[in-house]
Structure formats: C-alpha cells, structure tokens
N, C-alpha and C. Protein backbone atom coordinates (compact mmCIF):
# COMPACT_ATOMS: atom_id res chain seq x y z
N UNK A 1 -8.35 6.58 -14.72
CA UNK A 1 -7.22 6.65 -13.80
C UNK A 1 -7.67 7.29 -12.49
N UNK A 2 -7.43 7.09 -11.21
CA UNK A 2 -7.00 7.16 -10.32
C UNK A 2 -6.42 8.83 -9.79
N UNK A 3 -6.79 9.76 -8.82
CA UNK A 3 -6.35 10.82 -8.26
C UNK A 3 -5.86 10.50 -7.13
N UNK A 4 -5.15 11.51 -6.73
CA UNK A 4 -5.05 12.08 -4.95
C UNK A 4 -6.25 12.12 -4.35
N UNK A 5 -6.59 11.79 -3.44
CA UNK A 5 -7.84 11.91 -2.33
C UNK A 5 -8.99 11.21 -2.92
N UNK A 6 -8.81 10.63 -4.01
CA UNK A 6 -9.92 9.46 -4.34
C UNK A 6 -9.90 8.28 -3.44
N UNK A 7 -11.07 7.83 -3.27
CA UNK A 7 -11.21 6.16 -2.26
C UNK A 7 -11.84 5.34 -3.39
N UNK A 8 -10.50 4.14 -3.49
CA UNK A 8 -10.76 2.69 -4.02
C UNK A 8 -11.09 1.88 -2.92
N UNK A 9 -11.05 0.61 -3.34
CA UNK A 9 -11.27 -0.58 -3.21
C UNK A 9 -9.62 -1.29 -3.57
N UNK A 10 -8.48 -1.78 -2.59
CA UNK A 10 -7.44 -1.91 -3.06
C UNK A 10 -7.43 -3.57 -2.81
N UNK A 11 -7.82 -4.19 -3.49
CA UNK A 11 -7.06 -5.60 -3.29
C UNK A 11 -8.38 -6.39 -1.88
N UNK A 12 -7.13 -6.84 -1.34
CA UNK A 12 -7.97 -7.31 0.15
C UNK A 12 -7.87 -6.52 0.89
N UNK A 13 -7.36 -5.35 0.99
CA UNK A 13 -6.86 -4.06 2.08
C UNK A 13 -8.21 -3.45 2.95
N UNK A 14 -8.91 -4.02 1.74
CA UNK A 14 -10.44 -2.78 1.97
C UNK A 14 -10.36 -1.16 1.15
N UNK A 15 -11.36 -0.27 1.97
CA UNK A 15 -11.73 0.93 1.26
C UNK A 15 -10.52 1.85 1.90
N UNK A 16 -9.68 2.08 0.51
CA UNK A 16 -8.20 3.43 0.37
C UNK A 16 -8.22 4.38 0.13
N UNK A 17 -7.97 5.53 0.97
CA UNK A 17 -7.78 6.49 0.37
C UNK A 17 -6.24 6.94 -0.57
N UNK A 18 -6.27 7.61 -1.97
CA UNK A 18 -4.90 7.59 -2.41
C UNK A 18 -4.34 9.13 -1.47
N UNK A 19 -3.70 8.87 -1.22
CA UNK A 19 -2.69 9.95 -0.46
C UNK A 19 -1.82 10.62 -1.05
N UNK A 20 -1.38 10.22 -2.09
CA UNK A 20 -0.31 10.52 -2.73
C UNK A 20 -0.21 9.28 -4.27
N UNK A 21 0.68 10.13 -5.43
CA UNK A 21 0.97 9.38 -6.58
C UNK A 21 2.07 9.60 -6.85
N UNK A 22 3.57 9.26 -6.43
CA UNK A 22 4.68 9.98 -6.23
C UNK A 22 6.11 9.00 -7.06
N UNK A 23 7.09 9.23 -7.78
CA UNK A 23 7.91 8.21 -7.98
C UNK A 23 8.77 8.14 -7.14
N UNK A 24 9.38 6.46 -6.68
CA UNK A 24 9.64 6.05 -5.50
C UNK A 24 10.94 4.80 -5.79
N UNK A 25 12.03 4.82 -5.07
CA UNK A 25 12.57 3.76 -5.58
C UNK A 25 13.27 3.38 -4.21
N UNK A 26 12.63 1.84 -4.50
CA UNK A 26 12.51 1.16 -2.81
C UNK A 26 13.54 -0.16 -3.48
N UNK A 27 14.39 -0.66 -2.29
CA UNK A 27 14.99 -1.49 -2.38
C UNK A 27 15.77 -1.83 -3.24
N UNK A 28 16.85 -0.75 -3.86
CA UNK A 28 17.87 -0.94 -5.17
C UNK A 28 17.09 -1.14 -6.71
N UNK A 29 15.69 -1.05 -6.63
CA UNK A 29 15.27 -1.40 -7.66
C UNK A 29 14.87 0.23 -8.84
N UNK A 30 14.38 -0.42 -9.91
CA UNK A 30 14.14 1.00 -10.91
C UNK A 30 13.45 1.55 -10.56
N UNK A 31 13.57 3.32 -10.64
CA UNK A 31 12.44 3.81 -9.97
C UNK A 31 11.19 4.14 -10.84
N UNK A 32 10.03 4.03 -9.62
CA UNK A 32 8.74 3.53 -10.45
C UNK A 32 7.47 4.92 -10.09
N UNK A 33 6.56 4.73 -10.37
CA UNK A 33 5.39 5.50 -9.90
C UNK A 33 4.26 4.53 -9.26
N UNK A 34 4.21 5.28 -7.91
CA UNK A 34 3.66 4.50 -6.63
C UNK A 34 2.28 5.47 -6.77
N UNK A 35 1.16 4.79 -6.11
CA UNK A 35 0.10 4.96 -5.35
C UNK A 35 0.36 4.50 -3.98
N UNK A 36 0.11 5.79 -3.15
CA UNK A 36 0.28 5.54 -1.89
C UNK A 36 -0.89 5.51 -1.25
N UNK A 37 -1.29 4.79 -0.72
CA UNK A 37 -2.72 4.18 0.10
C UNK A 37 -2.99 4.02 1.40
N UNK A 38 -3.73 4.72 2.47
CA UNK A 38 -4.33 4.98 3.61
C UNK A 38 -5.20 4.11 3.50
N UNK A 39 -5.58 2.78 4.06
CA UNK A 39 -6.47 1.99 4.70
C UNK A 39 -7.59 3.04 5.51
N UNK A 40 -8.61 2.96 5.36
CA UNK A 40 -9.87 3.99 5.70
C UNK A 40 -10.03 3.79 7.30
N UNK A 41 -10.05 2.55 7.40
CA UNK A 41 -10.47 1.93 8.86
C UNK A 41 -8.93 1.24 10.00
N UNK A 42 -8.42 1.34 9.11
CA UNK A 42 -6.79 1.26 9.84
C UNK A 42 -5.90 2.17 9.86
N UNK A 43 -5.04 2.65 11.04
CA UNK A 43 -4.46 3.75 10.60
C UNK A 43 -3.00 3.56 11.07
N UNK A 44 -2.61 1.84 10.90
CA UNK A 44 -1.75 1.60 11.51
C UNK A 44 -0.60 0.97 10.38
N UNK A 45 -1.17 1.10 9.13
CA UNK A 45 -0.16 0.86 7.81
C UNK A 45 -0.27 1.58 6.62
N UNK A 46 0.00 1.78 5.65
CA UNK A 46 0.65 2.68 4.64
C UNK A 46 1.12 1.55 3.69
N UNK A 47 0.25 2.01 2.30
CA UNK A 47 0.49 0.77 1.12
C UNK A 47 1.09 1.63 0.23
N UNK A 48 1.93 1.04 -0.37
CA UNK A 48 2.96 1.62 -1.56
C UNK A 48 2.77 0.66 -2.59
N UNK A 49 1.83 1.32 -3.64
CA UNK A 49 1.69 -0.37 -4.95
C UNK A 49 2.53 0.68 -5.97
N UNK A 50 3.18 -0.22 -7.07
CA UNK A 50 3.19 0.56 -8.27
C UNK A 50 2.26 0.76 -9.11
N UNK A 51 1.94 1.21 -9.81
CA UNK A 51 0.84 1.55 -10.59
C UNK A 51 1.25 0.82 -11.97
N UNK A 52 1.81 0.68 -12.07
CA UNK A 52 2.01 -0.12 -14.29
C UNK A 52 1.71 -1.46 -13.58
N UNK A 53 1.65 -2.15 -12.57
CA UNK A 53 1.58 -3.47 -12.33
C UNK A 53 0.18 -3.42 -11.47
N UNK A 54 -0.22 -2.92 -11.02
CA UNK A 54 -1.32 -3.53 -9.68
C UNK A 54 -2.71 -2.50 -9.82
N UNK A 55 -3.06 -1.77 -11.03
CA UNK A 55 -4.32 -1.46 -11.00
C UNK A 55 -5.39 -2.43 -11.31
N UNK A 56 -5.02 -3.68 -12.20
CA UNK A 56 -6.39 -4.26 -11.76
C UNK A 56 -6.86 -5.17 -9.99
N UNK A 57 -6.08 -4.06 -9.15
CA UNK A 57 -7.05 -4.88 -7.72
C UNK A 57 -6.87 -3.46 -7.52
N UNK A 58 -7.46 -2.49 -7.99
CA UNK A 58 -7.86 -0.94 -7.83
C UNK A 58 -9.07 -1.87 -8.63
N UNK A 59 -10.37 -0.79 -7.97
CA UNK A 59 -12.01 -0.88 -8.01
C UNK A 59 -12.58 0.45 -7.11
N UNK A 60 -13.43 0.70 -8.09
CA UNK A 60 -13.91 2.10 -7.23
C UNK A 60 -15.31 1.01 -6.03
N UNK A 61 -15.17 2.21 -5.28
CA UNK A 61 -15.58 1.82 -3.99
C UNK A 61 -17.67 1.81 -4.40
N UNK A 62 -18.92 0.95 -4.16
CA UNK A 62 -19.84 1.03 -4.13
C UNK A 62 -20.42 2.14 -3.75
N UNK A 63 -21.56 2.49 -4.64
CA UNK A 63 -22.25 3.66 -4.22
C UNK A 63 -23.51 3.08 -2.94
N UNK A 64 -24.23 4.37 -2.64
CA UNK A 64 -24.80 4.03 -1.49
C UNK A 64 -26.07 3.24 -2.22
N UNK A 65 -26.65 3.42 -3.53
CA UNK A 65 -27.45 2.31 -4.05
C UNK A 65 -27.00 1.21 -4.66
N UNK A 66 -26.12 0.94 -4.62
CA UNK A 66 -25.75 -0.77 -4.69
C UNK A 66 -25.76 -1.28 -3.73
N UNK A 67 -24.89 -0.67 -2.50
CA UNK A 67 -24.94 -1.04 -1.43
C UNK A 67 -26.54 -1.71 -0.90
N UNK A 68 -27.54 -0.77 -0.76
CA UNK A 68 -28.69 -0.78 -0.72
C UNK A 68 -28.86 -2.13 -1.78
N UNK A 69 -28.84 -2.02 -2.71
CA UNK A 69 -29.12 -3.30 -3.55
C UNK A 69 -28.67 -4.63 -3.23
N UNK A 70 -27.62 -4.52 -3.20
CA UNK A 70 -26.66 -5.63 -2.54
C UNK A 70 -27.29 -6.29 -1.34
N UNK A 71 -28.03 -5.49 -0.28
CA UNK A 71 -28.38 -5.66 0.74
C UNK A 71 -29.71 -6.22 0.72
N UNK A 72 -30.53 -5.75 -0.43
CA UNK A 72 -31.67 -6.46 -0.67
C UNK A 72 -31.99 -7.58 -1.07
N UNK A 73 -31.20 -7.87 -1.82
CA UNK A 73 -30.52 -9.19 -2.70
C UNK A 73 -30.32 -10.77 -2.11
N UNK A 74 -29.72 -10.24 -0.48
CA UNK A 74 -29.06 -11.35 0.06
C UNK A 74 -30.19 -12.23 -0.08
N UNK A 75 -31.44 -12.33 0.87
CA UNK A 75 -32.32 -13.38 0.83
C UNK A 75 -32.50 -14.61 -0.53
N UNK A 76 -32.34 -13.69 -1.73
CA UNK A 76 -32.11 -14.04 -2.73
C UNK A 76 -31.20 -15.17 -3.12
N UNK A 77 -29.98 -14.87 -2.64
CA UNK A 77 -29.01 -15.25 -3.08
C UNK A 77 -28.50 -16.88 -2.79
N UNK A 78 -28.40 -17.62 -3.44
CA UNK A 78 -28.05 -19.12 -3.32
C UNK A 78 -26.77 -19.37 -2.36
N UNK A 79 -26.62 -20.15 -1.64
CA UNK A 79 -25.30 -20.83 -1.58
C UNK A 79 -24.58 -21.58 -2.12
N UNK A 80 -23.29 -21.38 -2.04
CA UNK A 80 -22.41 -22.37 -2.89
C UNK A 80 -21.68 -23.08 -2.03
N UNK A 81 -21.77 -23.89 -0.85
CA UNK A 81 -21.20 -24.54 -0.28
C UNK A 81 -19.96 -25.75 -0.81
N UNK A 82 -19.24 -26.24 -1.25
CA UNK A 82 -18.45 -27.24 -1.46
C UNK A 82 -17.53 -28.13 -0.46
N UNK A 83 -18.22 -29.12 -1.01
CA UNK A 83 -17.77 -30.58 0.56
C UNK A 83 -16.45 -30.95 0.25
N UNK A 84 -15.88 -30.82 -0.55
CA UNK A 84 -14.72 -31.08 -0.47
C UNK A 84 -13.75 -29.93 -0.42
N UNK A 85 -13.11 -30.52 1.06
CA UNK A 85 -11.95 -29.30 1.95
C UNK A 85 -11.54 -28.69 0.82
N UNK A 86 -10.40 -29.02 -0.25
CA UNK A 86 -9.08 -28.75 -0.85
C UNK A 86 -9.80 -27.35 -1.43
N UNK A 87 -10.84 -28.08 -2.60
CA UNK A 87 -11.59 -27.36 -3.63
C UNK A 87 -12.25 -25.96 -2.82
N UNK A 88 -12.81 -26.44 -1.82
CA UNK A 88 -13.78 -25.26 -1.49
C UNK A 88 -12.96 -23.92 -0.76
N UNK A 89 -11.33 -24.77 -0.29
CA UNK A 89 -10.73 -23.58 0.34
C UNK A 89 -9.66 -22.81 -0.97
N UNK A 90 -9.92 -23.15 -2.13
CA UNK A 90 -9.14 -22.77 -3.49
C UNK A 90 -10.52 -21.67 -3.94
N UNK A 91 -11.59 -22.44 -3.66
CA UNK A 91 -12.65 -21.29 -4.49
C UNK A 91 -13.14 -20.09 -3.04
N UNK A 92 -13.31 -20.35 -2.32
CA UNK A 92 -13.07 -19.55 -1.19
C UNK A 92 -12.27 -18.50 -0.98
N UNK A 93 -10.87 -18.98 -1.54
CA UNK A 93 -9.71 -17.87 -1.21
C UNK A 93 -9.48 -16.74 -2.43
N UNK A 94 -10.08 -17.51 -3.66
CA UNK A 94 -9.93 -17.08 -4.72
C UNK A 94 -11.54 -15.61 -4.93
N UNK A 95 -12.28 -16.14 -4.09
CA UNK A 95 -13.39 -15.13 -3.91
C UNK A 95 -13.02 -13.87 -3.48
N UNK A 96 -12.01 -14.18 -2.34
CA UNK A 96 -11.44 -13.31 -1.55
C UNK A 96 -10.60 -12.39 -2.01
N UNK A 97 -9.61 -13.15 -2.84
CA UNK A 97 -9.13 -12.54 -3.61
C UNK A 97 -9.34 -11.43 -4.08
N UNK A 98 -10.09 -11.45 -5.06
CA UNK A 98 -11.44 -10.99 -5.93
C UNK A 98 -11.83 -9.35 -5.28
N UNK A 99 -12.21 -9.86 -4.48
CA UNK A 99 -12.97 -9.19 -3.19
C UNK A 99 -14.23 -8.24 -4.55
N UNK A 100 -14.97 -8.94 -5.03
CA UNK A 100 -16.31 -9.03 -5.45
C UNK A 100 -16.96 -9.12 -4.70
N UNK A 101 -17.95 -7.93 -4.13
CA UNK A 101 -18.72 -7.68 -3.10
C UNK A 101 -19.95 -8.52 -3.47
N UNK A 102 -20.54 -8.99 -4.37
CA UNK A 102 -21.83 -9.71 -4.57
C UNK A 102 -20.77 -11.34 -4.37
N UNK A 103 -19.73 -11.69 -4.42
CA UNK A 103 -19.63 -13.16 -4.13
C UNK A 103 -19.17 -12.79 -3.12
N UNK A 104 -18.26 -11.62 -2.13
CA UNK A 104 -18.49 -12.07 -0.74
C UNK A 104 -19.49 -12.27 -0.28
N UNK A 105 -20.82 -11.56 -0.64
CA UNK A 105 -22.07 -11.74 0.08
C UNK A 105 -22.61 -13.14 0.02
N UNK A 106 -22.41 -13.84 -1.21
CA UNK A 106 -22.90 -15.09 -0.90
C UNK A 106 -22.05 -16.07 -0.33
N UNK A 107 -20.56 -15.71 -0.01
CA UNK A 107 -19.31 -16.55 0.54
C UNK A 107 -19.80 -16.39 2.27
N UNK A 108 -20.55 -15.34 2.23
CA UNK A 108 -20.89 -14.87 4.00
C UNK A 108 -22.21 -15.80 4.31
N UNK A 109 -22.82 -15.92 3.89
CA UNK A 109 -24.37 -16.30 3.77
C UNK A 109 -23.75 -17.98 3.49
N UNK A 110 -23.33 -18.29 2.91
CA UNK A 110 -22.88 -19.95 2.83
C UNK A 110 -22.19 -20.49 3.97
N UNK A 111 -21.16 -19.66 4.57
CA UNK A 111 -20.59 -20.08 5.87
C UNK A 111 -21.61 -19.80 7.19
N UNK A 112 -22.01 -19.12 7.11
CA UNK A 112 -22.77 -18.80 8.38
C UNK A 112 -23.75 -20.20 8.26
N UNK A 113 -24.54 -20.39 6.83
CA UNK A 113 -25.45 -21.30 7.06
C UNK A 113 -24.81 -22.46 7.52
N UNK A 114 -23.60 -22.80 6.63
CA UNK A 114 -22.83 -23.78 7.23
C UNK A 114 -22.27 -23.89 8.23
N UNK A 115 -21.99 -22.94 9.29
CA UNK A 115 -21.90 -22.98 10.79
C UNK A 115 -23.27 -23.50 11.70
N UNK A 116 -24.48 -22.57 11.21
CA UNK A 116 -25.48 -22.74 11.92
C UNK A 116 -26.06 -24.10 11.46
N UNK A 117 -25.91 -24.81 10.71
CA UNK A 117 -25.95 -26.31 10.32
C UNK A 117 -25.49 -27.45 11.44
N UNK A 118 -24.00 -26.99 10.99
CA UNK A 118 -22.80 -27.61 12.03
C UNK A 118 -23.36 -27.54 13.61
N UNK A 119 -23.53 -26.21 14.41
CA UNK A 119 -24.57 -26.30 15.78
C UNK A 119 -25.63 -26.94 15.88
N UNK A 120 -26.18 -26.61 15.27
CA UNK A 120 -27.55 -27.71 15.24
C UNK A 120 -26.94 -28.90 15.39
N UNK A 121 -26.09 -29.74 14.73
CA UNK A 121 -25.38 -31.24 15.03
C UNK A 121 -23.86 -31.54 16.00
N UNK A 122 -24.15 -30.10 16.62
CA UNK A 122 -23.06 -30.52 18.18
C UNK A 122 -21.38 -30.79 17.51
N UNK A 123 -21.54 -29.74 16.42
CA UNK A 123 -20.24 -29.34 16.18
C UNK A 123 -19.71 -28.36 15.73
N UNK A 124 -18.66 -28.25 15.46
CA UNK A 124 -17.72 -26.65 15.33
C UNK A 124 -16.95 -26.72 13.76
N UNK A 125 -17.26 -25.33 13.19
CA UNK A 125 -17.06 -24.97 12.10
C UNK A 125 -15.19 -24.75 11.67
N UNK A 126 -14.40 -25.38 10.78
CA UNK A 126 -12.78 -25.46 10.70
C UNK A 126 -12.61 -24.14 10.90
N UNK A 127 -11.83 -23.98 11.78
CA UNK A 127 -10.65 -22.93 11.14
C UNK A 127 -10.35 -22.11 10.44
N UNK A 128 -10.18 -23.06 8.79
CA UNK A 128 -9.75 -22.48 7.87
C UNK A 128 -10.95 -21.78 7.27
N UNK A 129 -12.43 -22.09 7.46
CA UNK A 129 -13.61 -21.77 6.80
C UNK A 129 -13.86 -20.28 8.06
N UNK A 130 -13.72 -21.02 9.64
CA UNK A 130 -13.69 -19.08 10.05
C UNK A 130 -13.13 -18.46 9.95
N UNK A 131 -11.73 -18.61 9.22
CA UNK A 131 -10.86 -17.75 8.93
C UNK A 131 -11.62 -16.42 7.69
N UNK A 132 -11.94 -17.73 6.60
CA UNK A 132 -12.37 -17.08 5.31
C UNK A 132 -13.26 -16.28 5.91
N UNK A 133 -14.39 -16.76 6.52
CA UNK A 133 -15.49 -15.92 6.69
C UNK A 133 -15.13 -14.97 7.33
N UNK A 134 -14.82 -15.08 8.20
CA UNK A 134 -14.09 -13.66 9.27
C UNK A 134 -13.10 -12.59 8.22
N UNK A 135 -12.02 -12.66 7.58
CA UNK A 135 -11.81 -11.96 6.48
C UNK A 135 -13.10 -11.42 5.39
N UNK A 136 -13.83 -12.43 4.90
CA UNK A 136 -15.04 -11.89 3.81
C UNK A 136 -15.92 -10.69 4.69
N UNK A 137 -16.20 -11.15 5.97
CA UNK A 137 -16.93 -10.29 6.68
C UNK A 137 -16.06 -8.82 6.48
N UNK A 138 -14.61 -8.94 7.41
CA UNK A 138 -14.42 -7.19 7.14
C UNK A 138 -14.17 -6.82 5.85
N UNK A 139 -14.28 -7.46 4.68
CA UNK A 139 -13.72 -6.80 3.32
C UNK A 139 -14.62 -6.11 3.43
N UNK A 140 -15.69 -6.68 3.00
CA UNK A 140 -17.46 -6.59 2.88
C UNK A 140 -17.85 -5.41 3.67
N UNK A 141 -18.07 -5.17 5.04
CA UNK A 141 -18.59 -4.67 6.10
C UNK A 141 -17.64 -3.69 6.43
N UNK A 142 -15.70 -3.60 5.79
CA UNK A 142 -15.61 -2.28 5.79
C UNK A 142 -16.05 -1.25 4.87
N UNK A 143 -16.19 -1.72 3.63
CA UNK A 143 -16.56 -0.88 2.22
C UNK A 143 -18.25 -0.75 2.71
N UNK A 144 -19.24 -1.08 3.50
CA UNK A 144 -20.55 -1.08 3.76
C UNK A 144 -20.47 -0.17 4.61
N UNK A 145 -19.62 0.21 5.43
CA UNK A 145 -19.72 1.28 6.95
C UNK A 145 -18.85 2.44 6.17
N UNK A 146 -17.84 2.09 5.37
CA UNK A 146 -17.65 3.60 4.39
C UNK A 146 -18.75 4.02 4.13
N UNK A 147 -19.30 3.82 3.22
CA UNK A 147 -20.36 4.10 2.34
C UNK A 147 -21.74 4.56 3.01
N UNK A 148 -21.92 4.00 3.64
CA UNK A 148 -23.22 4.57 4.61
C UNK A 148 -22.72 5.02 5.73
N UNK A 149 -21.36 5.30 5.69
CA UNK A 149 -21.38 6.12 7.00
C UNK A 149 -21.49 6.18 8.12
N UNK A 150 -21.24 4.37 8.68
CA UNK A 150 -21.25 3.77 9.69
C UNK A 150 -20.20 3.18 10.30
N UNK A 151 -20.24 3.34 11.55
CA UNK A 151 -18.99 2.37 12.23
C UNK A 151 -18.97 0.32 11.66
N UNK A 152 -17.76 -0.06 11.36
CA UNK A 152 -18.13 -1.39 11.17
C UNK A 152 -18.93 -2.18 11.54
N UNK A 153 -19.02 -1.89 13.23
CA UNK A 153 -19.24 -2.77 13.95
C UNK A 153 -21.11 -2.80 13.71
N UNK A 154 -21.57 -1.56 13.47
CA UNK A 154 -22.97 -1.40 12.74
C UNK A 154 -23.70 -1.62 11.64
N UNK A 155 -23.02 -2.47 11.10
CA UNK A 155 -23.27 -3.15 9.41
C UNK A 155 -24.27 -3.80 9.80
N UNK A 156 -23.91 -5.20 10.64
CA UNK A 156 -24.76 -5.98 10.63
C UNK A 156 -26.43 -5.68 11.09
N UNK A 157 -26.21 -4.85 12.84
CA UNK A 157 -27.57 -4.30 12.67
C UNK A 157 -28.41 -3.36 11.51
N UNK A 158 -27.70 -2.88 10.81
CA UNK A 158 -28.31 -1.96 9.78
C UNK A 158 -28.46 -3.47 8.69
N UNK A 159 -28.05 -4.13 7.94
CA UNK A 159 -27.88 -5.17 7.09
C UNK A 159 -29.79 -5.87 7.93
N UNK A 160 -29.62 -5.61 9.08
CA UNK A 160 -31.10 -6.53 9.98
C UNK A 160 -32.13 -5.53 9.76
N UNK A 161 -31.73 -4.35 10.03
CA UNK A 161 -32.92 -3.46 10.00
C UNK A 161 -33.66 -3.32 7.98
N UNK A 162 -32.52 -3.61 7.27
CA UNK A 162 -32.75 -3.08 6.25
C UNK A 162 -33.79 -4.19 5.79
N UNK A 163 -33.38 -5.26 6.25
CA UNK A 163 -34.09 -6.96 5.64
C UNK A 163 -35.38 -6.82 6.68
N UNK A 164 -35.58 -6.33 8.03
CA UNK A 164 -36.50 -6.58 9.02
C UNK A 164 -36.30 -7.68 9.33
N UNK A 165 -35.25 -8.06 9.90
CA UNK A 165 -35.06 -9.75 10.33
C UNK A 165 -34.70 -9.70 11.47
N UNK A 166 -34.84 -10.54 12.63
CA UNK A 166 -33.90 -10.64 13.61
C UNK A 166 -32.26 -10.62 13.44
N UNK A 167 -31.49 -9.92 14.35
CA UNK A 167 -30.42 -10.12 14.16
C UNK A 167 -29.65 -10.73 14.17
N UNK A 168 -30.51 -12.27 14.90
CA UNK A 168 -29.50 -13.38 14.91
C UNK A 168 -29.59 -14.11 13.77
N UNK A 169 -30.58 -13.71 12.79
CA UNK A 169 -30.97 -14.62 11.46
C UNK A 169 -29.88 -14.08 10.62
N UNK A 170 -29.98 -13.00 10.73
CA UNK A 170 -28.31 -12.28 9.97
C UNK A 170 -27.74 -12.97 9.54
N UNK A 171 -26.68 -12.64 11.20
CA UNK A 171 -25.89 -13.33 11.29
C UNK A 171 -25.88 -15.04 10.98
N UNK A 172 -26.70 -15.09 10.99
CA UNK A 172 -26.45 -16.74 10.81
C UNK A 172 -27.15 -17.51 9.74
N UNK A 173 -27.64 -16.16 8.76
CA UNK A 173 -28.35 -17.19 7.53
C UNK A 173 -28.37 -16.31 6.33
N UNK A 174 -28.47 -15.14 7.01
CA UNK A 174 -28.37 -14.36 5.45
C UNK A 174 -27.59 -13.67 5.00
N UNK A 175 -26.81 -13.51 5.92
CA UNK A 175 -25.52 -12.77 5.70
C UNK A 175 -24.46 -13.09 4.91
C-alpha cells in the first residue's frame, strides 16, 4: 500500500506525489477513501482517485538503475510498427495506457523511425501517430527527469550522452 509523500506512477498522469489519503464525498455519491495526487511536473491540477477502484494504474516510480538500464537497452530494442491505421492506433493507445516504460520505449523508437522513414520520402507523419508519440514521449521523459534529477527538457540529451550518439540519431531512431 501506498503513503503520504510517496511518488507513484499514476495512470497516464506521470510521476505523483500522494499528498494526502483522506475520505471524501464528491458529487452526492457514497463516501469513499481518496488518494490525492500532485502531478510532479505540473502544478496546475490535483487528482482525486478512490483507492478500492484505481490502484492497479498506481506503479511505483523506476529506480535510477533501471532507468540506466532501460536506457541501455534501447539500441536493442525491435520495432513494432503496424500498417494498418485502425489496429496500430488500438495497440498504440493501449501501450499508453499501460504506461509500461519498456513498451513506451519501443512505442518511441518505432515512431520516430517511422517519421524519419516518412522524410526521407517527402512526407509527413499522421496526427494521430504524433499525437501518440508526443504523449509516450512525456510519460516516459517525465518519470526519466524525476529520477535522475533532471529538467524534462534534458532527457533526451542525457538519453544521447548515455548511448554516445548524436543527438539527432536519438531523436530520430533510438528513442
């Protein structure tokens, strides 16, 4: 179980701090026992889950050697691209879902390749696929700048320094 001033992993929210574990009764309904949740990197909302219903998208947050692992890994790691729209934006969203830091990493690393594909042939990547990726990126890259203790926006160069890669290969192949 879960304390005051512990940091999860809440859902798609990113890395939470619990603020409070308090019973709460919102909107005429029975009253329940809430986890109240501070977004780490946002400080512009306040999550109220109940707790008998929504701990499995509670996950404790990566240590700084997985992280590290995780990071070593990418080169490694296969893509799973899927050509058909419907399917790939069902297994896509459902990754997200998830927010499984080893399949965002390869959900990041599959779109990018599949962008930098797409340029090479004088075209532009949907929407709905930069959407995903752009979401997978901050799930990912906020729980990575918790953890090591970095501003977001410094993932990626550290993610370059850690691999020794250029930083545009990163971004655009291994990430």
């Amino acid at each position: 179980m879960y304390a005051i001033n512990d940091y999860v992993v809440y859902g798609n929210n990113g890395v939470c701090k619990i603020t409070d574990i308090r019973k709460e009764k919102f909107c005429g309904a029975e009253e329940q026992v809430y986890c109240v949740l501070e977004p780490v990197h946002s400080d512009k909302s306040t999550i109220y889950t109940p707790i008998n219903r929504n701990l499995d998208k509670f996950r404790n947050v990566m240590s700084y050697e997985e992280v590290h692992e995780l990071i070593q890994a990418i080169p490694d790691k296969e893509t799973i691209w899927i050509e058909e729209f419907q399917s790939r934006n069902e297994k896509y969203n459902e990754i997200l879902k998830e927010g499984d830091p080893k399949q965002l990493i390869i959900l990041i690393k599959t779109l990018h390749a599949h962008r930098e594909d797409l340029i090479k042939k004088g075209k532009k990547m949907r929407m709905t696929d930069e959407k995903v990726m752009r979401e997978a990126e901050s799930l990912l890259y906020d729980e990575f700048a918790y953890v090591l203790e970095i501003d977001p926006d410094d993932v990626v160069p550290f993610i370059t320094n850690e691999l020794e890669l250029p930083e545009k290969a990163v971004k655009s192949a291994e990430v």
